[in-house]
Protein backbone atom coordinates (compact mmCIF):
# COMPACT_ATOMS: atom_id res chain seq x y z
CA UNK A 1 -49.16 -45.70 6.32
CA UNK A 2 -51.05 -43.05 4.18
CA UNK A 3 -53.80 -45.70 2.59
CA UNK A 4 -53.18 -45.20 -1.56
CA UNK A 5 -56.82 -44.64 -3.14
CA UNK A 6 -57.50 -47.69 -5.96
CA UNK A 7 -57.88 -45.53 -8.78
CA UNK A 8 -59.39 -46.47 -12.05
CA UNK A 9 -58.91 -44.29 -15.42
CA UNK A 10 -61.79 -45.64 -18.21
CA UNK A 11 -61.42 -44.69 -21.16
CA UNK A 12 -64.77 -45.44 -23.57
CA UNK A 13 -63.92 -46.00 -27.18
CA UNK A 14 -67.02 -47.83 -29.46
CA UNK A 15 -65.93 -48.97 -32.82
CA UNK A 16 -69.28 -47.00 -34.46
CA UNK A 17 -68.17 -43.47 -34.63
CA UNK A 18 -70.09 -41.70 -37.53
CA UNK A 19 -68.72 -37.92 -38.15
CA UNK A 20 -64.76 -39.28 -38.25
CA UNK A 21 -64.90 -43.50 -39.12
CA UNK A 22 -62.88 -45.00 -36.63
CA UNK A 23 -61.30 -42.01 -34.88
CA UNK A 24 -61.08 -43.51 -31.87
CA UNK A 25 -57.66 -45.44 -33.63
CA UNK A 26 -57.06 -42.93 -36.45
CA UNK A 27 -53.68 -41.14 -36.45
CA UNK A 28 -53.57 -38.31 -34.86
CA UNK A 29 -50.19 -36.59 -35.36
CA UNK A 30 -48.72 -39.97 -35.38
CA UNK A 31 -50.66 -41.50 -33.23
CA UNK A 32 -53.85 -43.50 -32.54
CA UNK A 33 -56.38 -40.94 -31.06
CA UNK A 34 -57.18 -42.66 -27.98
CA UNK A 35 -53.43 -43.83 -27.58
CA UNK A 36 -53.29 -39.71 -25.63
CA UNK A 37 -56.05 -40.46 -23.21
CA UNK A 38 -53.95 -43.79 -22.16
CA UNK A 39 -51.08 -41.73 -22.17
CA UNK A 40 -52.47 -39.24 -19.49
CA UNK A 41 -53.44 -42.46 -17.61
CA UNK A 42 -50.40 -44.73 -17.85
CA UNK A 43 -48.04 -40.68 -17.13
CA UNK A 44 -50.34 -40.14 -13.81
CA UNK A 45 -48.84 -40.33 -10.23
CA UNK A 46 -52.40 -41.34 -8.89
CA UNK A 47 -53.48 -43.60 -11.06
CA UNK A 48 -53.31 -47.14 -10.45
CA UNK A 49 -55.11 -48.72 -13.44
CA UNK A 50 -56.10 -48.05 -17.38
CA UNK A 51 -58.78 -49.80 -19.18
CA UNK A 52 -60.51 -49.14 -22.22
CA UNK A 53 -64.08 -49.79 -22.47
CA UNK A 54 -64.93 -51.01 -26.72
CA UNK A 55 -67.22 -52.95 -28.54
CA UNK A 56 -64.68 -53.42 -31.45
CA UNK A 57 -61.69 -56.34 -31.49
CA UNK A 58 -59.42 -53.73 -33.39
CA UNK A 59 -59.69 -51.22 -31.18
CA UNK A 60 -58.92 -53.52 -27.97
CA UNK A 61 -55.64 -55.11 -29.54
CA UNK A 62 -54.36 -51.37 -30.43
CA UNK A 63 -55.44 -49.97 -26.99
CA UNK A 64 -53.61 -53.25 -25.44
CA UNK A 65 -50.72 -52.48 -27.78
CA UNK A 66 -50.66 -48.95 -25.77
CA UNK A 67 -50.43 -50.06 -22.43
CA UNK A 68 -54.12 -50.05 -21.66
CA UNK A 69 -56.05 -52.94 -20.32
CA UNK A 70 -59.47 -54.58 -22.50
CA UNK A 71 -60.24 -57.51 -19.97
CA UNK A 72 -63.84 -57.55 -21.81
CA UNK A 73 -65.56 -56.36 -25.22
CA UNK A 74 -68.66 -54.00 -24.56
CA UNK A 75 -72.06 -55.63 -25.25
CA UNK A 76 -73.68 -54.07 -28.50
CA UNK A 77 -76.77 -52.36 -26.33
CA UNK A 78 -74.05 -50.31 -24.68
CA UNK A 79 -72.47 -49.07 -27.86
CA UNK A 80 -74.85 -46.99 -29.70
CA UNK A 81 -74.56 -43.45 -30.94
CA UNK A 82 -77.36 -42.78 -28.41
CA UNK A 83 -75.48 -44.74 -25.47
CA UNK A 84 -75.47 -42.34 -22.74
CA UNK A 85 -72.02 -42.47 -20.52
CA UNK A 86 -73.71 -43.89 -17.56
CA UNK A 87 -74.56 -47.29 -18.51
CA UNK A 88 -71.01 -47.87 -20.16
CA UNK A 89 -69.37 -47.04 -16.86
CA UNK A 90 -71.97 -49.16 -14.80
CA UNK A 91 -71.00 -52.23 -17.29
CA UNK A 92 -67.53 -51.93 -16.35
CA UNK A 93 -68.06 -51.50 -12.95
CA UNK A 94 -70.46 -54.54 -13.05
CA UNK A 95 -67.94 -56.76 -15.08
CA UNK A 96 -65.19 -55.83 -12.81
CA UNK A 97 -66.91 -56.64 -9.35
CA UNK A 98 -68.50 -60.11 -10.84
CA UNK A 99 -65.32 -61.42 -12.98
CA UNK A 100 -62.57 -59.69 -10.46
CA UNK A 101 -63.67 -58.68 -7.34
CA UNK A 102 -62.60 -55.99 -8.18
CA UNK A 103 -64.08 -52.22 -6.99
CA UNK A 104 -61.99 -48.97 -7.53
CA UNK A 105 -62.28 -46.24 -4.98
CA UNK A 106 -62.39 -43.44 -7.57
CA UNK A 107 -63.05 -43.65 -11.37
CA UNK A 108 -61.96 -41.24 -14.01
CA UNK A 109 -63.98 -40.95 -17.28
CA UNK A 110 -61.08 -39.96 -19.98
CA UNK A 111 -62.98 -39.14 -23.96
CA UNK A 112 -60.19 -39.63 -26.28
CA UNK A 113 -61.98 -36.95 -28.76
CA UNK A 114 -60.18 -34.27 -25.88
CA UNK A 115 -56.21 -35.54 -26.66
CA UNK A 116 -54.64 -32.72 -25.28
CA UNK A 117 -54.57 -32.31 -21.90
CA UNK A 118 -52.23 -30.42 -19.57
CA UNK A 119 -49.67 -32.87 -17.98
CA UNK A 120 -50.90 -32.40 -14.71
CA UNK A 121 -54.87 -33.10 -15.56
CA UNK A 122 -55.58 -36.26 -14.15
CA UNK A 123 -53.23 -35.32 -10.84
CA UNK A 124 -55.12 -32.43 -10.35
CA UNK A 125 -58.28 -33.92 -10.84
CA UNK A 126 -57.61 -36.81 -8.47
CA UNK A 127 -56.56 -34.79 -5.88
CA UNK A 128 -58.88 -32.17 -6.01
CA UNK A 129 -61.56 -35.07 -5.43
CA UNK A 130 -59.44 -36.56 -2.18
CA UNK A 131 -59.60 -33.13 -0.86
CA UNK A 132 -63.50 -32.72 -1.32
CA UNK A 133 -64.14 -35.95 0.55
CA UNK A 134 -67.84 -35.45 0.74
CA UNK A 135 -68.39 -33.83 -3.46
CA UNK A 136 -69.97 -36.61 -5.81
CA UNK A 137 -66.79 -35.76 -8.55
CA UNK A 138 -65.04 -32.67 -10.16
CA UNK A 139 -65.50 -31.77 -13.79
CA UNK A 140 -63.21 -29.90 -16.30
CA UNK A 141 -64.07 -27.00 -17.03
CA UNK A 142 -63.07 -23.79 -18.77
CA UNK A 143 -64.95 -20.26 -18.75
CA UNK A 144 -67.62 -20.03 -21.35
CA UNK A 145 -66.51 -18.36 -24.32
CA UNK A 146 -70.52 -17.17 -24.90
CA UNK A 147 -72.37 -15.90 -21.98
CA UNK A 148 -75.67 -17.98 -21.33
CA UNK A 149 -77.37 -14.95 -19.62
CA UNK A 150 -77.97 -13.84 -23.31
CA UNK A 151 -78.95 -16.67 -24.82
CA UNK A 152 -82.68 -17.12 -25.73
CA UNK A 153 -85.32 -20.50 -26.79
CA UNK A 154 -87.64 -20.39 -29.16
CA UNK A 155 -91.35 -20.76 -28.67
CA UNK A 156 -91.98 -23.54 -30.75
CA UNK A 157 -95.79 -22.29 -31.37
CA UNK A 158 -95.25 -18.46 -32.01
CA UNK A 159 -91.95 -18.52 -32.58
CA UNK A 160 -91.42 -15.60 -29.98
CA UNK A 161 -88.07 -15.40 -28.66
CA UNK A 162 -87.95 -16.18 -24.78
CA UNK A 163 -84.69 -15.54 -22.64
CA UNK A 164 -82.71 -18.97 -21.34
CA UNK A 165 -81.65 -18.23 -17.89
CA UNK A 166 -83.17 -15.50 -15.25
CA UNK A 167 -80.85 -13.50 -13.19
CA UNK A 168 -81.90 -12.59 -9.82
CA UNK A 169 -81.73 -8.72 -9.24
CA UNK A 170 -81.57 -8.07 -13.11
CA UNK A 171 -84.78 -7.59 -14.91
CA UNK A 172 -83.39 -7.97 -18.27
CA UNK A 173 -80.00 -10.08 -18.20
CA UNK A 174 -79.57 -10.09 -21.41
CA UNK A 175 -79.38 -6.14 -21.71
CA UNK A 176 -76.52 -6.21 -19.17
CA UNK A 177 -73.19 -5.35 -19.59
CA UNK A 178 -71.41 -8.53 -19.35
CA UNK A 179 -69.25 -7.67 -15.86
CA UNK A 180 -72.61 -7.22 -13.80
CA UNK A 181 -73.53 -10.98 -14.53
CA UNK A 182 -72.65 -14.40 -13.03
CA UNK A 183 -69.38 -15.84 -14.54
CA UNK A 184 -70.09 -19.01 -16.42
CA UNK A 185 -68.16 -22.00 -17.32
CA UNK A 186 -67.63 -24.53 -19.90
CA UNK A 187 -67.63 -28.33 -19.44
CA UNK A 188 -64.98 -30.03 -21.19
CA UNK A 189 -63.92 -33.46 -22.04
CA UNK A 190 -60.69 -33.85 -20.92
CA UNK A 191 -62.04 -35.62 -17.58
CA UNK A 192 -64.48 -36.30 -14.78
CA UNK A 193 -63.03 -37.49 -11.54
CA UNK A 194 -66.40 -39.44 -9.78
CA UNK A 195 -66.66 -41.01 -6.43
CA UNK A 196 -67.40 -44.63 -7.57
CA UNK A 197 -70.05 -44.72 -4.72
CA UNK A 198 -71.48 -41.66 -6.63
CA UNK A 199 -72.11 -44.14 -9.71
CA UNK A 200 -73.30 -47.06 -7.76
CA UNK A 201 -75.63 -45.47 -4.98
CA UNK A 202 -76.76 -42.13 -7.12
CA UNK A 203 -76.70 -43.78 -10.19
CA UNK A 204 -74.87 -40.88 -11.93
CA UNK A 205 -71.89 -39.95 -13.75
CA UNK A 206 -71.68 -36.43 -11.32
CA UNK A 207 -73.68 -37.10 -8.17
CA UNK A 208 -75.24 -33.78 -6.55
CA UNK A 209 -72.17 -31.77 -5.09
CA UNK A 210 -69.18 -31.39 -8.38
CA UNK A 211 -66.17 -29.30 -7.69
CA UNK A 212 -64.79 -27.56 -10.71
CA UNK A 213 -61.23 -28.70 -12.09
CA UNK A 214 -60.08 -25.10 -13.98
CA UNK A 215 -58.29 -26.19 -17.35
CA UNK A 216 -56.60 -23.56 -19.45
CA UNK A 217 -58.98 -23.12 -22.47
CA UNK A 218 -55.69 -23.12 -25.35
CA UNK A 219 -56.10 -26.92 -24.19
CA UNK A 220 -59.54 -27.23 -25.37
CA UNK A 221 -60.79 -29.13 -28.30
CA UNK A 222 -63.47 -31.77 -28.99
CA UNK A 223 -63.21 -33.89 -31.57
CA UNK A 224 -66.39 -34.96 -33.55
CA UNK A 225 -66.04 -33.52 -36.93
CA UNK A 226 -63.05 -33.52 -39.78
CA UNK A 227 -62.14 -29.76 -39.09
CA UNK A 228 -62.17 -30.75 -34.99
CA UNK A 229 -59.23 -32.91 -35.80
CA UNK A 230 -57.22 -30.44 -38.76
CA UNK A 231 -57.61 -27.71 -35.88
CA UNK A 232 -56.72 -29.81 -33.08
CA UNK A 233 -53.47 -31.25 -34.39
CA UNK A 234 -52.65 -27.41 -35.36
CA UNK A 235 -52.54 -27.07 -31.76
CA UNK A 236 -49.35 -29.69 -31.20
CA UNK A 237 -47.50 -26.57 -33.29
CA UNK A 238 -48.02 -24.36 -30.09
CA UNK A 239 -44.47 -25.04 -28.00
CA UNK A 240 -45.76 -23.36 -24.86
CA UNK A 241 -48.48 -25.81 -24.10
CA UNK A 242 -47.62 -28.52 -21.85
CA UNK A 243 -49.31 -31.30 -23.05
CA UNK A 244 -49.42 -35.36 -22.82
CA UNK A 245 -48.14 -37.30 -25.88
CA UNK A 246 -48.29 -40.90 -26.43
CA UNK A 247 -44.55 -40.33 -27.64
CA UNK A 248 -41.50 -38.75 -26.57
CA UNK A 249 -41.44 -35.09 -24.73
CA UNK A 250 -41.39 -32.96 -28.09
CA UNK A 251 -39.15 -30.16 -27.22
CA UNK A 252 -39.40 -26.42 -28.39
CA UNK A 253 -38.57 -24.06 -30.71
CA UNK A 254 -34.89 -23.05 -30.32
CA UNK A 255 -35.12 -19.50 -29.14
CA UNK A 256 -31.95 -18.81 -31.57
CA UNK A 257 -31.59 -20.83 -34.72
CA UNK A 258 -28.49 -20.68 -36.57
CA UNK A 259 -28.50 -23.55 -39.33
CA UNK A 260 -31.93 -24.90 -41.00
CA UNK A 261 -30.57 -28.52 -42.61
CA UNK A 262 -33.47 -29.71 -45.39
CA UNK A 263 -33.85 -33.02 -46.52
CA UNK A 264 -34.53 -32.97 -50.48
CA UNK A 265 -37.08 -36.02 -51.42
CA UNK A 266 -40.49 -35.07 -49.81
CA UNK A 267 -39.31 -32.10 -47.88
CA UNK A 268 -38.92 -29.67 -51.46
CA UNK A 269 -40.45 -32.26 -53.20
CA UNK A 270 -43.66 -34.25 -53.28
CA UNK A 271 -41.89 -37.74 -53.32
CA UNK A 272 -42.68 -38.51 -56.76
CA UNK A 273 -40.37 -38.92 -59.59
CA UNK A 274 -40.47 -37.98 -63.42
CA UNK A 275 -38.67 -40.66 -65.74
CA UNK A 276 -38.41 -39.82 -69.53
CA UNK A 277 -36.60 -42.54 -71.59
CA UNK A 278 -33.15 -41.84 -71.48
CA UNK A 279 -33.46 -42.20 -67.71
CA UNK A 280 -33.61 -38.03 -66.87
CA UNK A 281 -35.49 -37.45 -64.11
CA UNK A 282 -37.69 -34.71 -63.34
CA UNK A 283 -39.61 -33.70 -59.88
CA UNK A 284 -42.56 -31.63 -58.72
CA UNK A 285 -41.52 -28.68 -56.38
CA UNK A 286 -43.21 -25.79 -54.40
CA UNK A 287 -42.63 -21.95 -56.06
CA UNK A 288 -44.05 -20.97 -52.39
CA UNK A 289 -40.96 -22.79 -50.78
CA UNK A 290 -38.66 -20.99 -53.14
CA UNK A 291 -40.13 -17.68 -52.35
CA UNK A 292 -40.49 -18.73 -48.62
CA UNK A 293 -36.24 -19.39 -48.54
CA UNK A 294 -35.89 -16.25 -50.46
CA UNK A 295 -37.53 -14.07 -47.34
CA UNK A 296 -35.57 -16.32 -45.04
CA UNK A 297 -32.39 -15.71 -47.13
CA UNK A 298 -33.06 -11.52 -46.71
CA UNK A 299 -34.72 -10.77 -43.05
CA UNK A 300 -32.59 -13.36 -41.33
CA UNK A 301 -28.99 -14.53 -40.76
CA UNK A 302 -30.17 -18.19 -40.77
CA UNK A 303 -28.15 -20.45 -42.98
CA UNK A 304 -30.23 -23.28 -44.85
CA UNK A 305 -28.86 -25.61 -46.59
CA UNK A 306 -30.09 -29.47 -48.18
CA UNK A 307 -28.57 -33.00 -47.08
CA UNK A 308 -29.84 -35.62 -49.66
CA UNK A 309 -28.79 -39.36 -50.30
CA UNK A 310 -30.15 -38.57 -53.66
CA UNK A 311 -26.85 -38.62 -56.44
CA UNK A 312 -29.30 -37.35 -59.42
CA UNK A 313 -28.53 -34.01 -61.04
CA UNK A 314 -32.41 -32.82 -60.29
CA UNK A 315 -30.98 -32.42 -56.79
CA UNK A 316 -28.16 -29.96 -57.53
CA UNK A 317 -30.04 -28.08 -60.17
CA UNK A 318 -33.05 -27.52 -58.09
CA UNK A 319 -30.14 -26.37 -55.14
CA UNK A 320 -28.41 -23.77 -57.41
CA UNK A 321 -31.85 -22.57 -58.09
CA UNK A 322 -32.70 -22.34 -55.12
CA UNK A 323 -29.04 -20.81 -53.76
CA UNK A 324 -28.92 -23.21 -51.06
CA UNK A 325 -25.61 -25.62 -51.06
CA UNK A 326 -26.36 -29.07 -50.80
CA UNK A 327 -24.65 -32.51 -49.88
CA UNK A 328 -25.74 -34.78 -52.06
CA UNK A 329 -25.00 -38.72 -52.19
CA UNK A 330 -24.73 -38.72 -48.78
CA UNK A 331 -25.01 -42.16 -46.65
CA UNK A 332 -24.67 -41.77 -43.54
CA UNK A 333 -26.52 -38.71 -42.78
CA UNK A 334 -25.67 -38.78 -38.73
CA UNK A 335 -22.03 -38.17 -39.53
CA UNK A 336 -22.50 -35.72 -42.23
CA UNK A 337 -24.38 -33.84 -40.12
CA UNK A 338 -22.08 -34.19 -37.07
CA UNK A 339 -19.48 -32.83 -39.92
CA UNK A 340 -21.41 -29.71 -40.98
CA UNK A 341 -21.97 -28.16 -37.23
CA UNK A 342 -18.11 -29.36 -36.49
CA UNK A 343 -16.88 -27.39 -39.64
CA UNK A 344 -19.33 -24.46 -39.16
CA UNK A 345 -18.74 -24.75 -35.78
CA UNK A 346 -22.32 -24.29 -34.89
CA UNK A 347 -24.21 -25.94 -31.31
CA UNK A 348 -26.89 -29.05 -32.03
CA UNK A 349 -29.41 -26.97 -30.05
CA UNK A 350 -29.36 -24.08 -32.82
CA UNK A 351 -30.04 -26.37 -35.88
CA UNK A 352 -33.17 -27.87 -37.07
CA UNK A 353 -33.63 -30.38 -39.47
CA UNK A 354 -36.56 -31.38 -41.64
CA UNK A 355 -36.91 -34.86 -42.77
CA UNK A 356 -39.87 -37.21 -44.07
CA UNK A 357 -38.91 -40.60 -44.43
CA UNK A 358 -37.16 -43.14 -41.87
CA UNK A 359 -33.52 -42.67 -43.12
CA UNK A 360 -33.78 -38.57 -41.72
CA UNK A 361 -34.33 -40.52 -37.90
CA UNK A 362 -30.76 -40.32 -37.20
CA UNK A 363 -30.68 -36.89 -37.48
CA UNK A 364 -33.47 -36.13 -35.14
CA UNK A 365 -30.91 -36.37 -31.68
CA UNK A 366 -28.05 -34.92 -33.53
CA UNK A 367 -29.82 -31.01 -33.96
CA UNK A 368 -32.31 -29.17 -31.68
CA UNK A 369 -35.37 -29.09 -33.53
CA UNK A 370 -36.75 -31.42 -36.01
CA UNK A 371 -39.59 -30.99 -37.98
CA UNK A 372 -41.85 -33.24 -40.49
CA UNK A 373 -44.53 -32.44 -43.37
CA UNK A 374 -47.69 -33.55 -42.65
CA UNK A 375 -47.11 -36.54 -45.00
CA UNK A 376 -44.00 -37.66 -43.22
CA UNK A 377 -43.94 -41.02 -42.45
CA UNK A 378 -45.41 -42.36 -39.28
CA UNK A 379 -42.05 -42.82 -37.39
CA UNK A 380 -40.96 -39.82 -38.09
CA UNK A 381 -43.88 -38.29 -37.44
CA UNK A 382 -44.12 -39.86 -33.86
CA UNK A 383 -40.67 -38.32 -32.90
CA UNK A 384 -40.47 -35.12 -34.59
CA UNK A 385 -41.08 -31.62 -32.40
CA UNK A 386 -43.29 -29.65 -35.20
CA UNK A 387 -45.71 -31.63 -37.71
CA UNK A 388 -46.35 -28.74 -40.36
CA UNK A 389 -49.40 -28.35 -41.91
CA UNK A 390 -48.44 -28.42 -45.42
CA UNK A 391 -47.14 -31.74 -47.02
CA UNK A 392 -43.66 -32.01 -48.54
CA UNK A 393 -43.12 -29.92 -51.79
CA UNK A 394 -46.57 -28.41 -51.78
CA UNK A 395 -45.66 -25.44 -49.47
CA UNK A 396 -44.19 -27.21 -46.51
CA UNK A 397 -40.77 -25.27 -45.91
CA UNK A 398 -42.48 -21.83 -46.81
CA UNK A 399 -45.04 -22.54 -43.62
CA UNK A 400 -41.48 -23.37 -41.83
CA UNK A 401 -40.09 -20.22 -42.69
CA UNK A 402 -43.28 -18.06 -42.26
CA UNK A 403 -43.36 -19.60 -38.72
CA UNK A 404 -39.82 -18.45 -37.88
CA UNK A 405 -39.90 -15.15 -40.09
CA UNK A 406 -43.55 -14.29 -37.90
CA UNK A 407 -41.48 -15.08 -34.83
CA UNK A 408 -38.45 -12.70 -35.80
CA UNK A 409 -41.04 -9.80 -36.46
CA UNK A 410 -42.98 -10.28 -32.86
CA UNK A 411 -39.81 -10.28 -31.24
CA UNK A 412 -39.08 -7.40 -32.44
């Protein structure tokens, strides 16, 4: 028999994070941030065992809740914002051997502040290290988007500018067209893959001999500051990356859509309701979304039209303003919705829906595509394909119809 490598996926997480409180378990498209890294773990073929290194009792119960093992907390020492990766992996290797008897063959070092990785990372990674029986690890990386050869240092005494890196056969690198020097690359932090001999005997986190793992840079992003995170989760919009999620497989964008099916409360509204004292109702709605249908309405053939439990006239008089026909009073949204592709006789795959709130969750496996604001709540954030931007009734369905009218107009 072919012996099966003991391999061990860590994922560090410290309670302490300054430039985003608490990312490590904030949501991140529905989900906690480091729930992806145990994702990629718990989805690997090679893998044989998760555990989350953390300092911080909340953060072990979630990471539990997600599969992930926490069979100790992290002493303080090795939980600083200076805490170099090293001794946090040593810990764990340490804890493990003394309290287990336990010693991995291979480690992997997963930072949850790089979510999106392609499905195949960790595979890749693990295998590219069994091949290479005598490299320290493997690294991500991507090519560097700047080249270093024309980077420069300062001198801190007279200020002069001095070049970074020397070329061998070029006097002055950073005069050189960019094809006559050395390609460069980019570590990232979707993973290291290390020998765990290379952390116990070289005390290091790469050893001497590291073998490249390419990663397609759209995958890239590192997470340490509030528009790392808005830019990031703009990426879980992009249909042809194949990604790990936490959640179900999100599927695409239907490549023909026939029927868009809009929820009324927090999808063309903001959720909030207007009562004057005879018990009239008003709401707060989006001119952008109007204008947004309107386009839709003219450049397309795609039908739209609003499913609401909602009885109140608000709903029909925003609808005729809007020209879209609406079911309103509607209970049992699976079967209405079952009723409207029977009677237009039009396929699940070429409708989407958009929904906010936990009642629209039926409705997700009945059409192709479904779609959330970015205020949706959490469930229905977790299984919907597209997480918009925009929240509900502040410009949510005109992003939605921008996206497909953009689409129309590259496809020519």
């Amino acid at each position: 028999m072919v012996k099966r490598h003991e391999v061990l996926a860590v994922i560090p997480a410290r309670g302490g994070s300054k430039g985003i409180p608490r990312k490590n378990i904030k949501d991140f498209a529905g989900f906690p941030l480091m729930a992806y890294s145990i994702a990629a773990a718990k989805q690997s073929n090679l893998v044989t065992r998760v555990i989350v290194s953390t300092d911080d009792e909340e953060i072990a119960e979630i990471a539990r809740q997600w599969g992930a093992e926490t069979p100790f907390l992290r002493p303080e020492e090795f939980a600083r914002d200076n805490t170099l990766d090293l001794p946090v992996m040593q810990h764990c290797l340490a804890w493990l051997k003394e309290n287990e008897d336990y010693q991995p063959d291979m480690v992997l070092w997963l930072r949850p502040t790089s979510p999106i990785r392609p499905r195949r990372c960790l595979d890749d990674a693990i295998q590219t290290l069994l091949d290479h029986p005598d490299a320290d690890s493997i690294r991500g990386v991507i090519p560097a988007a700047q080249n270093p050869f024309k980077m420069w240092t300062l001198d801190s005494r007279s200020g002069e500018l001095l070049p970074l890196l020397k070329v061998e056969g070029i006097r002055e690198p950073y005069n050189a067209p960019r094809q006559m020097l050395p390609d460069a690359y980019w570590q990232t932090g979707h993973i290291d893959a290390i020998w765990t001999k290379t952390i116990l005997e070289k005390q290091s986190m790469t050893g001497d001999v590291i073998f490249p793992l390419m990663i397609d840079p759209r995958y890239t992003v590192d997470i340490d500051i509030a528009s790392d995170w808005e830019s990031a989760e703009r990426l879980l919009s992009d249909d042809s990356l194949e990604m790990v999620t936490p959640g179900p497989r999100r599927r695409t964008l239907p490549e023909k859509i026939s029927l868009i099916v809009l929820d009324f409360d927090g999808v063309l509204t903001d959720d909030r309701v207007w009562v004057n004292t005879k018990g009239e109702e008003m709401v707060a709605a989006s001119r952008a979304d109007g204008l947004g249908l309107e386009r839709l309405r003219n450049e397309t053939e795609i039908e739209v039209m609003v499913l609401s439990r909602e009885t109140n006239l608000v709903v029909q008089a925003r609808c005729e303003k809007l020209k879209l026909p609406v079911l309103q009073a509607v209970q049992d949204k699976r079967e209405a919705i079952r009723q409207v592709l029977a009677d237009k006789k039009i396929p699940a795959e070429e409708v989407l829906f958009v929904g906010n709130d936990i009642t629209d969750l039926v409705v997700f496996p009945e059409v192709g595509f479904a779609v959330a604001p970015v205020d949706a709540h959490q469930d229905v954030i977790r299984k919907a394909d597209l997480i918009l931007s925009k929240k509900g009734g502040k410009g949510a369905v005109r992003e939605l119809c921008d996206m497909i009218l953009s689409r129309y107009k590259s496809a020519g």
